[in-house]
Structure formats: C-alpha cells, structure tokens
C-alpha atoms as a PDB file:
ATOM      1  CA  UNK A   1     126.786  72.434  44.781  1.00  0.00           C
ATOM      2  CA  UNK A   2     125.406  74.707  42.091  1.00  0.00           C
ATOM      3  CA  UNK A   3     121.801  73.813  41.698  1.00  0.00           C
ATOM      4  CA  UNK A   4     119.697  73.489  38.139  1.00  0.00           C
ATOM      5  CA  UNK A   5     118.311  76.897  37.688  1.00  0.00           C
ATOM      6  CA  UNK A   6     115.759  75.551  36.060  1.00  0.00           C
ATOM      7  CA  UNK A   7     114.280  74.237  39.112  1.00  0.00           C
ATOM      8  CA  UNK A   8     114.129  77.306  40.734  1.00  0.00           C
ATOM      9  CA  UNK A   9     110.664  78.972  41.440  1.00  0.00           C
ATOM     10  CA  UNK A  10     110.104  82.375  40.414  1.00  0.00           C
ATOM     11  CA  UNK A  11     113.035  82.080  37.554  1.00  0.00           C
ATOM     12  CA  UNK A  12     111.843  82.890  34.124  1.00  0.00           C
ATOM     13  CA  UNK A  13     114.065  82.953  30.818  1.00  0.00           C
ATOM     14  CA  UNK A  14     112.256  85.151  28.157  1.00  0.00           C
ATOM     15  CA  UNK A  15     112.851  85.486  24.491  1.00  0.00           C
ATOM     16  CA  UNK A  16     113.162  88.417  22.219  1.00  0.00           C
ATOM     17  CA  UNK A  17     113.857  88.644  18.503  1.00  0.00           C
ATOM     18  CA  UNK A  18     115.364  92.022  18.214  1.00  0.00           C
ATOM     19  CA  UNK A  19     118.635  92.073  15.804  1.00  0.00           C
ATOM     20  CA  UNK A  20     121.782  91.119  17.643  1.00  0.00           C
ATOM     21  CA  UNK A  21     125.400  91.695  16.600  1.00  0.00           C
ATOM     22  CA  UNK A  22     127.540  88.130  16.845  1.00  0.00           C
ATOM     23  CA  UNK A  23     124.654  86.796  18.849  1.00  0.00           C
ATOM     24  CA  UNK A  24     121.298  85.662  18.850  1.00  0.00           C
ATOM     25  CA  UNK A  25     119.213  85.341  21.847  1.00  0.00           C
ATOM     26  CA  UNK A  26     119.105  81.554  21.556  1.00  0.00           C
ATOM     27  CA  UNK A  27     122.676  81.693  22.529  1.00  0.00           C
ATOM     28  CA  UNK A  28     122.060  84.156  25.979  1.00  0.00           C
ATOM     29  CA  UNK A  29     119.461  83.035  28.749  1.00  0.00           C
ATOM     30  CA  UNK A  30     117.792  85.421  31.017  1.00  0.00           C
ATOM     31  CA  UNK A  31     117.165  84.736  34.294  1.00  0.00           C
ATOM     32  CA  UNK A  32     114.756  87.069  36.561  1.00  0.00           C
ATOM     33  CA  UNK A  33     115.304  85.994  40.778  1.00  0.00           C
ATOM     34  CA  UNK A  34     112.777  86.714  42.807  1.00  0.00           C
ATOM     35  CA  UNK A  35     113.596  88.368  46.166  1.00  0.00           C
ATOM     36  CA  UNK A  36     111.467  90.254  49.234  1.00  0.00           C
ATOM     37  CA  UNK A  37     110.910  93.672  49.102  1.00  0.00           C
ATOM     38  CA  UNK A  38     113.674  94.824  49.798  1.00  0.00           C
ATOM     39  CA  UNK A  39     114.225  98.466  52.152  1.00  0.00           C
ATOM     40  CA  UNK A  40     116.830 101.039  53.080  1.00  0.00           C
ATOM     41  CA  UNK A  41     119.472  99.870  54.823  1.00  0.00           C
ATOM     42  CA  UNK A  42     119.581  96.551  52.791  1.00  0.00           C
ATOM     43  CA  UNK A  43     123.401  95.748  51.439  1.00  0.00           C
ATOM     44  CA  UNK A  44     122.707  94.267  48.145  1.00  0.00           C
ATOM     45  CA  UNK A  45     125.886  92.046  48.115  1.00  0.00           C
ATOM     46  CA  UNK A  46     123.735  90.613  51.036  1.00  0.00           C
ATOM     47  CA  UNK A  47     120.456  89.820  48.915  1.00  0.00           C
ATOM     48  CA  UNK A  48     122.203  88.647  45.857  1.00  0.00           C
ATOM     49  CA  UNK A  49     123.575  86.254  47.858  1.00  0.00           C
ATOM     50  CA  UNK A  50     120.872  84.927  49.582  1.00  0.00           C
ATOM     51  CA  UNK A  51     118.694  84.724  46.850  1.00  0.00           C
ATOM     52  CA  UNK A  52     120.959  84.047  43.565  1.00  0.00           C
ATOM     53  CA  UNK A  53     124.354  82.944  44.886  1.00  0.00           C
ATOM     54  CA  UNK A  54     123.472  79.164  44.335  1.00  0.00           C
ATOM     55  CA  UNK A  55     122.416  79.996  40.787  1.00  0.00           C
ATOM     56  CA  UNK A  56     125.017  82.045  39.696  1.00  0.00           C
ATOM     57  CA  UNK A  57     127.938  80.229  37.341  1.00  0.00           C
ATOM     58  CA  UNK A  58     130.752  81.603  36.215  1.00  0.00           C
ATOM     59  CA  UNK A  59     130.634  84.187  33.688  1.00  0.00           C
ATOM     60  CA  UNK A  60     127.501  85.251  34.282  1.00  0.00           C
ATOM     61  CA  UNK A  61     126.843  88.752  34.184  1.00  0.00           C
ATOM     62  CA  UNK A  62     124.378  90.043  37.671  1.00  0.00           C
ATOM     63  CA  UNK A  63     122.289  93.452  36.610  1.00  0.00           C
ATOM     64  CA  UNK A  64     120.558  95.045  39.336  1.00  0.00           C
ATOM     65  CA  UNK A  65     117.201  97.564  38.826  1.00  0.00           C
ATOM     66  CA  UNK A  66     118.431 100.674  39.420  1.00  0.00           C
ATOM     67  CA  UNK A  67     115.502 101.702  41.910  1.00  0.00           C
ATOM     68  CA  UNK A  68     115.430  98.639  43.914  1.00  0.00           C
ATOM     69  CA  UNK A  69     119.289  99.588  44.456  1.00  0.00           C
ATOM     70  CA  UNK A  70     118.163 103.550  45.296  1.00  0.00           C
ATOM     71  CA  UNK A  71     115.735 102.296  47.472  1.00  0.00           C
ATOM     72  CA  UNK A  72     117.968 100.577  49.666  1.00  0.00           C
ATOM     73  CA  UNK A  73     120.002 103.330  50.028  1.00  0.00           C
ATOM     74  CA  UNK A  74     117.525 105.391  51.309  1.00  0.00           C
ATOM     75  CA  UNK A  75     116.310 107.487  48.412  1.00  0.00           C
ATOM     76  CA  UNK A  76     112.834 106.610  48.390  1.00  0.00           C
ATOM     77  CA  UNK A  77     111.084 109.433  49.817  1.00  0.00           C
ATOM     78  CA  UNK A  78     107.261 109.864  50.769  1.00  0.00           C
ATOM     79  CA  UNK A  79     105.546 112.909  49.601  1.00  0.00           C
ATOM     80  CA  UNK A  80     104.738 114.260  53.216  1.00  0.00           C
ATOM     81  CA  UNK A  81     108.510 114.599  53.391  1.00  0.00           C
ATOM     82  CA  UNK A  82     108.925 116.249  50.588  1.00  0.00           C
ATOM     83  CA  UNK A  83     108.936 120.411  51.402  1.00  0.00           C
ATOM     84  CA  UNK A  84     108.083 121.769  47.925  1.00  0.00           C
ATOM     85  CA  UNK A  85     109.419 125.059  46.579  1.00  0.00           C
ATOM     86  CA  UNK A  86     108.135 127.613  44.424  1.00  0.00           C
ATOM     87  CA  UNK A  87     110.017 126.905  42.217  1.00  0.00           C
ATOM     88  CA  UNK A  88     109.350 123.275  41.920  1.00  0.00           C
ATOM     89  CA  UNK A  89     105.252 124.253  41.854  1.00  0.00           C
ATOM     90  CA  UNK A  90     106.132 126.905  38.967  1.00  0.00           C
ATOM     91  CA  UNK A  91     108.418 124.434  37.266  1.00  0.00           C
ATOM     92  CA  UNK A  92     106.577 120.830  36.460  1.00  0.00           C
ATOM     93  CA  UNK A  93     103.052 122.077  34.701  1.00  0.00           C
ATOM     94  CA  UNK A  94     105.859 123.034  31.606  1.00  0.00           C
ATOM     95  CA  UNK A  95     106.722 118.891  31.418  1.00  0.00           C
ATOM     96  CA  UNK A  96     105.632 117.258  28.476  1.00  0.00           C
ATOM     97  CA  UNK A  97     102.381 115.011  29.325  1.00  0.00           C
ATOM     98  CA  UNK A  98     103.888 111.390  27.997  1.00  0.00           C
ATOM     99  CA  UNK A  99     101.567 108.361  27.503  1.00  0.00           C
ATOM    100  CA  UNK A 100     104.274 106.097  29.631  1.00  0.00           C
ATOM    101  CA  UNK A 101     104.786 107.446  32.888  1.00  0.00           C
ATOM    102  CA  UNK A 102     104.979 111.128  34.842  1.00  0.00           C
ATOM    103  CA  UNK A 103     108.665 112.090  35.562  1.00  0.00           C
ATOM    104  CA  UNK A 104     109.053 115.557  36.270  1.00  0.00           C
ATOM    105  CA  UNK A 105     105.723 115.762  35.652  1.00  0.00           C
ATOM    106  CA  UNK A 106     104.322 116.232  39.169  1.00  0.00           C
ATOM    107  CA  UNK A 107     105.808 118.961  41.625  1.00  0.00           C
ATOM    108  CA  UNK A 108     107.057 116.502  44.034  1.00  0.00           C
ATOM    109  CA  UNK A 109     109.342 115.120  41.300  1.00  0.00           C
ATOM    110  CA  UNK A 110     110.505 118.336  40.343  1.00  0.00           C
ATOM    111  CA  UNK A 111     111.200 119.081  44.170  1.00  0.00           C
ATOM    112  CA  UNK A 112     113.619 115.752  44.009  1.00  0.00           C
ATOM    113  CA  UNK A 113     115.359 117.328  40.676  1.00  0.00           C
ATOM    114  CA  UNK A 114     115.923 120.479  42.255  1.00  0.00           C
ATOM    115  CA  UNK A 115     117.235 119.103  45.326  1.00  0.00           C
ATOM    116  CA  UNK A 116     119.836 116.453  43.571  1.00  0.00           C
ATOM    117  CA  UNK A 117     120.785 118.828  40.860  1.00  0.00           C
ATOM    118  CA  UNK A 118     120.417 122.167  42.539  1.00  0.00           C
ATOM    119  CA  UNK A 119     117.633 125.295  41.638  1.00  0.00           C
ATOM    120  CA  UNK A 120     119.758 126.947  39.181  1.00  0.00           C
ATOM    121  CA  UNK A 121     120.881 124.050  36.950  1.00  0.00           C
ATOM    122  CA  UNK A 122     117.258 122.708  36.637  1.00  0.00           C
ATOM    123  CA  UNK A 123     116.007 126.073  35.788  1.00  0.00           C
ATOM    124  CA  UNK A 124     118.645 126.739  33.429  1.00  0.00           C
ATOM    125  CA  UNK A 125     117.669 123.301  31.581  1.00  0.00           C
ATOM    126  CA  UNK A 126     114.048 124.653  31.359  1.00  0.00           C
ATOM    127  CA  UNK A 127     114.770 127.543  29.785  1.00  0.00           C
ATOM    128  CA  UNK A 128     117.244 125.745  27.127  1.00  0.00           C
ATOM    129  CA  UNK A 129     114.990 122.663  27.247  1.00  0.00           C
ATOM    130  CA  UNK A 130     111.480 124.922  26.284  1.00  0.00           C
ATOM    131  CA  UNK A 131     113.094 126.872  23.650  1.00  0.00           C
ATOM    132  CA  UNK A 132     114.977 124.270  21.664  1.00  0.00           C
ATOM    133  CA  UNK A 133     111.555 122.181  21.770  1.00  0.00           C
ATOM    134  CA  UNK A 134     109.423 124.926  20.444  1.00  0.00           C
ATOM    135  CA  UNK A 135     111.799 126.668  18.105  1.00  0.00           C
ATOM    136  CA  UNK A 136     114.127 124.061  17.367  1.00  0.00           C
ATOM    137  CA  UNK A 137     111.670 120.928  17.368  1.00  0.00           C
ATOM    138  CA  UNK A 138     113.806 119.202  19.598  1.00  0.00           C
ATOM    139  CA  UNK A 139     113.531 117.051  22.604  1.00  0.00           C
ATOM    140  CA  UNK A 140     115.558 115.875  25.203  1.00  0.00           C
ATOM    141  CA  UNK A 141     117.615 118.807  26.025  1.00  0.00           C
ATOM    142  CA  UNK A 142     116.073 119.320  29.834  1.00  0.00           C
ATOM    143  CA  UNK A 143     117.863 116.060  30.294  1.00  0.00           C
ATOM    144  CA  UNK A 144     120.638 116.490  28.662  1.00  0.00           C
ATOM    145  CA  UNK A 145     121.734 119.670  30.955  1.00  0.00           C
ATOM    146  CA  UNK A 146     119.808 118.647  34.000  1.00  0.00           C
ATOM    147  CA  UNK A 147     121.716 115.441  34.613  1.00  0.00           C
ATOM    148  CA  UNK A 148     121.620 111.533  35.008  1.00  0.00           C
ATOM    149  CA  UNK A 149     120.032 112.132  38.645  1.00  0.00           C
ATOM    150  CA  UNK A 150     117.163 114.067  36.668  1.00  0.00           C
ATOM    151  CA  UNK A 151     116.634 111.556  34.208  1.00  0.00           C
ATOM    152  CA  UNK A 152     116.157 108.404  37.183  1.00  0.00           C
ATOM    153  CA  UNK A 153     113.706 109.913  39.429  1.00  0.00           C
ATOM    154  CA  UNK A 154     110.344 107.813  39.259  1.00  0.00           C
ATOM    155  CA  UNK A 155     107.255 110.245  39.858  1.00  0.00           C
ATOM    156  CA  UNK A 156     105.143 109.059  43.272  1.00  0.00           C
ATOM    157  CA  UNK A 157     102.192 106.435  42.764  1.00  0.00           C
ATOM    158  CA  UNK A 158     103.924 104.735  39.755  1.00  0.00           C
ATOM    159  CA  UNK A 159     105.455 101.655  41.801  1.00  0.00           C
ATOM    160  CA  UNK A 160     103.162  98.941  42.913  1.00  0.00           C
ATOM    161  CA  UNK A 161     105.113  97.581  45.230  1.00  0.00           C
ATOM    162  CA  UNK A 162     103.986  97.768  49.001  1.00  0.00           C
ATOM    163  CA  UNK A 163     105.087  99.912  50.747  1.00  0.00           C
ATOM    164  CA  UNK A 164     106.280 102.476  48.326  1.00  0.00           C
ATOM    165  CA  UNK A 165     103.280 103.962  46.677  1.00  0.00           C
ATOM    166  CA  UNK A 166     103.036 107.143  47.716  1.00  0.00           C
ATOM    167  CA  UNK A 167     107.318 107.610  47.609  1.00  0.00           C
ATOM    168  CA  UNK A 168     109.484 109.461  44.675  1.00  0.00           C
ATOM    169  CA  UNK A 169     112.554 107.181  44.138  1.00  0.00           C
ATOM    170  CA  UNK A 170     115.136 109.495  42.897  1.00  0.00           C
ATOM    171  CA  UNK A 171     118.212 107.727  41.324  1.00  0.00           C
ATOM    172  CA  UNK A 172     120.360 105.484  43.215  1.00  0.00           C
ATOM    173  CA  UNK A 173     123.987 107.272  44.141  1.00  0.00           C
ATOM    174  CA  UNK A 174     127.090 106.657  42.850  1.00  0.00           C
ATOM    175  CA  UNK A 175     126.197 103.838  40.360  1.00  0.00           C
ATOM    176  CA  UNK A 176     129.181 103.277  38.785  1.00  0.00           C
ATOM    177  CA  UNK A 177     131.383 102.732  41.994  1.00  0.00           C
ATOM    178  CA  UNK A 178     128.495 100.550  43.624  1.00  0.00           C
ATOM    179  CA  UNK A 179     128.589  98.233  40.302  1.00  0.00           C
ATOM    180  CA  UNK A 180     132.541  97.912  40.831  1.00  0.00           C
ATOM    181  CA  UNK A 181     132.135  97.558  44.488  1.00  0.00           C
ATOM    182  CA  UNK A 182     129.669  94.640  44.007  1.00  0.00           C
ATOM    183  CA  UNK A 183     131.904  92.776  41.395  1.00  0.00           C
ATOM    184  CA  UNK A 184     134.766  93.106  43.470  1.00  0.00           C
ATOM    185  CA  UNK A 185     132.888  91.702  46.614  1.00  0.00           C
ATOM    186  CA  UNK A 186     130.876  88.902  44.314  1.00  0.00           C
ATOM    187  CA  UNK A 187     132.999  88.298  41.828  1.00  0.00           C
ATOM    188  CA  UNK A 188     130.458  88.447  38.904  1.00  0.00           C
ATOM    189  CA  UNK A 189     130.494  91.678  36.430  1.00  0.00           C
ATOM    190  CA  UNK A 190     127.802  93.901  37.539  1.00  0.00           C
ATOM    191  CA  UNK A 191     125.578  96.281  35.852  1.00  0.00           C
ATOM    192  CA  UNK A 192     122.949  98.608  36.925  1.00  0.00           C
ATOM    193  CA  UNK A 193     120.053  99.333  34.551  1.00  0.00           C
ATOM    194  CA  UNK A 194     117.181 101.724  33.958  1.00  0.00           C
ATOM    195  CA  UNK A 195     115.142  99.339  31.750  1.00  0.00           C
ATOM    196  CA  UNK A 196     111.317  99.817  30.940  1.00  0.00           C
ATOM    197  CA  UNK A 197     108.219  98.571  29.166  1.00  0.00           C
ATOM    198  CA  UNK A 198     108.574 100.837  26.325  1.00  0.00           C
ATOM    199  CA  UNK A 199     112.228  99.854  25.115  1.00  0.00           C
ATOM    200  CA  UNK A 200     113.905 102.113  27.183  1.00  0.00           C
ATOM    201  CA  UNK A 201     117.344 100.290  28.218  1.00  0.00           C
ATOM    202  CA  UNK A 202     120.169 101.903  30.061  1.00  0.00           C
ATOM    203  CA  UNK A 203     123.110 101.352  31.592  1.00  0.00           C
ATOM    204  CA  UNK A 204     123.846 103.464  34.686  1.00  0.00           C
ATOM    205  CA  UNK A 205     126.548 102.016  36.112  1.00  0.00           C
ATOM    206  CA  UNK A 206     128.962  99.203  35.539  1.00  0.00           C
ATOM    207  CA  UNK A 207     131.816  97.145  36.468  1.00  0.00           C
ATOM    208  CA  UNK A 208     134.724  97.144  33.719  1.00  0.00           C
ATOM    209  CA  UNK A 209     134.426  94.767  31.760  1.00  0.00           C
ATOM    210  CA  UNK A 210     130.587  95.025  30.620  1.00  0.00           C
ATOM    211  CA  UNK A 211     130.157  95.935  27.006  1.00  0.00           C
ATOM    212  CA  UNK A 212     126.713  98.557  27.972  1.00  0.00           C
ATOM    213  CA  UNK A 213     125.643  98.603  24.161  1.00  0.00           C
ATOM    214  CA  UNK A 214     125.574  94.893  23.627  1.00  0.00           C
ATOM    215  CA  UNK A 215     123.970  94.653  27.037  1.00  0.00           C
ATOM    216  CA  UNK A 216     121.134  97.360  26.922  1.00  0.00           C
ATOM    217  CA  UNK A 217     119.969  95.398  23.626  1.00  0.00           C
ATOM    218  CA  UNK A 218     119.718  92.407  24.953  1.00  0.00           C
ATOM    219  CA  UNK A 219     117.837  94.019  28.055  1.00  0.00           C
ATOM    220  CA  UNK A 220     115.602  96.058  26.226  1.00  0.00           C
ATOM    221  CA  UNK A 221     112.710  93.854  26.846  1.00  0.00           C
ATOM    222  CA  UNK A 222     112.921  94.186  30.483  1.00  0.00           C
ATOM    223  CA  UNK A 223     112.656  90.378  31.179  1.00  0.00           C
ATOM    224  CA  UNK A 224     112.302  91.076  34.838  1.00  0.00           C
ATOM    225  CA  UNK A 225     109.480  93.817  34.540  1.00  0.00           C
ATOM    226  CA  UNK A 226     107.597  96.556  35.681  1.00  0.00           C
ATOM    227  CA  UNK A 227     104.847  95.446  38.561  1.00  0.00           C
ATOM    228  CA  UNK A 228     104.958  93.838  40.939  1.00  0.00           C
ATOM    229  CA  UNK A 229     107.097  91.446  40.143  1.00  0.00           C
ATOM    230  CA  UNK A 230     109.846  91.787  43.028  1.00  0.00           C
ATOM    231  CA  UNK A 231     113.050  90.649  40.346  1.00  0.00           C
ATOM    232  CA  UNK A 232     115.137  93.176  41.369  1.00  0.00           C
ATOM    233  CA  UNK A 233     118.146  91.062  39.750  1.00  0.00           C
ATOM    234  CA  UNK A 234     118.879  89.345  36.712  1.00  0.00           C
ATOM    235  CA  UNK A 235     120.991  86.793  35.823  1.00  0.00           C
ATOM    236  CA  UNK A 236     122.611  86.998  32.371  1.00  0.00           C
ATOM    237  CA  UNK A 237     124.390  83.779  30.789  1.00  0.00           C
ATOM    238  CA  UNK A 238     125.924  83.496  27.869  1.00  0.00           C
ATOM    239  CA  UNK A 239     125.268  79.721  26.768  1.00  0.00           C
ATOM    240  CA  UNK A 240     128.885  77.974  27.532  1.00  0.00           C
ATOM    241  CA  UNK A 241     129.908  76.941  24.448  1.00  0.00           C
ATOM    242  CA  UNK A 242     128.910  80.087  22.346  1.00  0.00           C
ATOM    243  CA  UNK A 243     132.328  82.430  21.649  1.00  0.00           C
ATOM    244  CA  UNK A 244     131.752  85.829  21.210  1.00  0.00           C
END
C-alpha cells in the first residue's frame, strides 16, 4: 500500500516561480528523500528502493545527484591518492577564480581532468580555452573541448558530507546507460542531474522519454540542495489531473 508522502519525514516539496512553458509549478510537486550516506559499491536501484519505493506513484519521474551516483561507483578519490603531474601543477593556477566553487581550480582537480580526458586533450582546451577568453572575450571553451567528464569533477573540501571531505568526485560513468538501466529495472523514467545553488541545472543522463529542457527548469532551484542534506533523489510528480 502506497503510503501519503506527506507523512514522510525528511520529504520537502519546494516552490519556485520561474516562467514555465504549459506548466506552472503549482501543477508539479517536488519531493527530496532522505537516504544514508551512501558509498562505493552501493547499487542505486537498491537505495531507491529502500528509501522511496513506497512513495513512488506512477508517472513520477526519479532524478538522481549525479555525485552521489559517482560516488557509489567508486569515483570519489582522496587527495593522498591522487599522484599529481606536472602538468596538472602547471595547468590549474590559469583557472578562472569563481565566487561559487573551485573546479579545476586546484591541482588535484586538474590531475582528475587529465586522467579522465587524457594530457593532450586538456592541454589542447587550455590553449584554445586562454586565447578565445583573452582575445575573443569568451568563456566556456575549456569545457567545451575538454569534455562532460571535465565539466562534473567537484574540487576536494567542497562536500560536507562525512566522510568525503578531503575526496575529488569526478563525474559518475556512463550516465546515460545507468539512467536507462535504472528505468528499466524500476520502472520510473530516470534522470541524472548536475544541479546547483547558483541556477546551474543539467541533465547528464536520461532514460527516453524525459523531456531534459522542461526538466532542468523545473530543477533549477535544486530543491534537494547543496549541504548536508543527504537527498540524493528526488521525486518529481506531475499533479494527476494536470495534461501536459
């Protein structure tokens, strides 16, 4: 028997009043689930059904944090096991300082970058990346040629949750076939986000049928946040008699 998720403890739905198309957010609910901390090794088909199974209904839409999903595969890695490079010490004092977090910004980091998207690559998007932002005022072009994997690594002593301080999380593998594999297992369409404090909202990875545009704007408030909360899912319901 499904159970009121209402009742649940830990389950928050939060509002935002950004412009939607066809939809306004009195019409979707939000729903954060709280879970342990979760490790590698973990199957997330196992945690989502421990601790949102008896909440889910159907059509609801499941998206998972994209670095509590890395982290149980095993791509959280502490610093002392990080071997840095020359390369990766030359590399990260060229990063942009940003008020919102450190990325690359750190030579551990860097280290990750070069090791998921190999020496040459990353310092092929420098090069590109430095001149186009001082001759060309523009930004965003280390990214664009260094990769996804790049663009998902969280910087060492920017988590607060225990256990994991002192780790780089680089980006979880294979998102797109882990989001199908989950939907096929669960039954629910799955989506795996990079979402932020700051508006950033992306889909990584996805089972077919999500629409990612209509979804990253609905996310972009990152109902389940950026602490220490422990939500590592969200539960997304359209209200049952709304048609889109």
């Amino acid at each position: 028997m499904k159970q009121d998720i209402k009742a649940v403890p830990d389950i928050a739905s939060h509002s935002q009043s950004s412009g939607l198309t066809n939809m306004t957010m009195s019409q979707i609910k939000r729903f954060p689930i709280k879970t342990r901390i979760l490790k590698s090794g973990d199957d997330m088909i196992e945690v989502i059904n421990k601790y949102a199974r008896d909440y889910l209904m159907k059509g609801d839409i499941i998206v998972i944090s994209e670095s509590p999903l890395a982290i149980t595969q095993g791509r959280a890695i502490n610093i002392k096991d990080i071997k840095l490079t020359l390369l990766a010490k030359f590399l990260w004092r060229f990063v942009s300082k940003v008020k919102y977090g450190i990325g690359l910004r750190s030579p551990y980091s860097m280290q990750c970058a070069i090791e998921e998207c190999g020496a040459f690559r990353i310092l092929f998007a420098a090069l590109i990346g430095g001149f186009s932002k001082f001759f060309l005022r523009r930004k965003g072009d280390f990214y664009r040629i260094a990769g996804k994997q790049a663009a998902l690594i969280d910087a060492a002593f920017t988590t607060t949750v225990t256990g994991f301080e002192d780790c780089v999380i680089k980006g979880p593998l294979n998102p797109e076939i882990e989001a199908q594999r989950i939907a096929d297992i669960t039954g629910y369409e799955i989506a795996i986000m990079d979402i932020n404090d700051i508006g950033g909202s992306w889909v990584i990875g996805h089972s077919k049928n999500i629409n990612t545009a209509w979804l990253e704007n609905i996310m972009r408030d990152n109902p389940q946040g950026q602490s220490d909360e422990l939500t590592p899912i969200c539960i997304v319901r359209i209200i049952p008699d709304y048609k889109l």
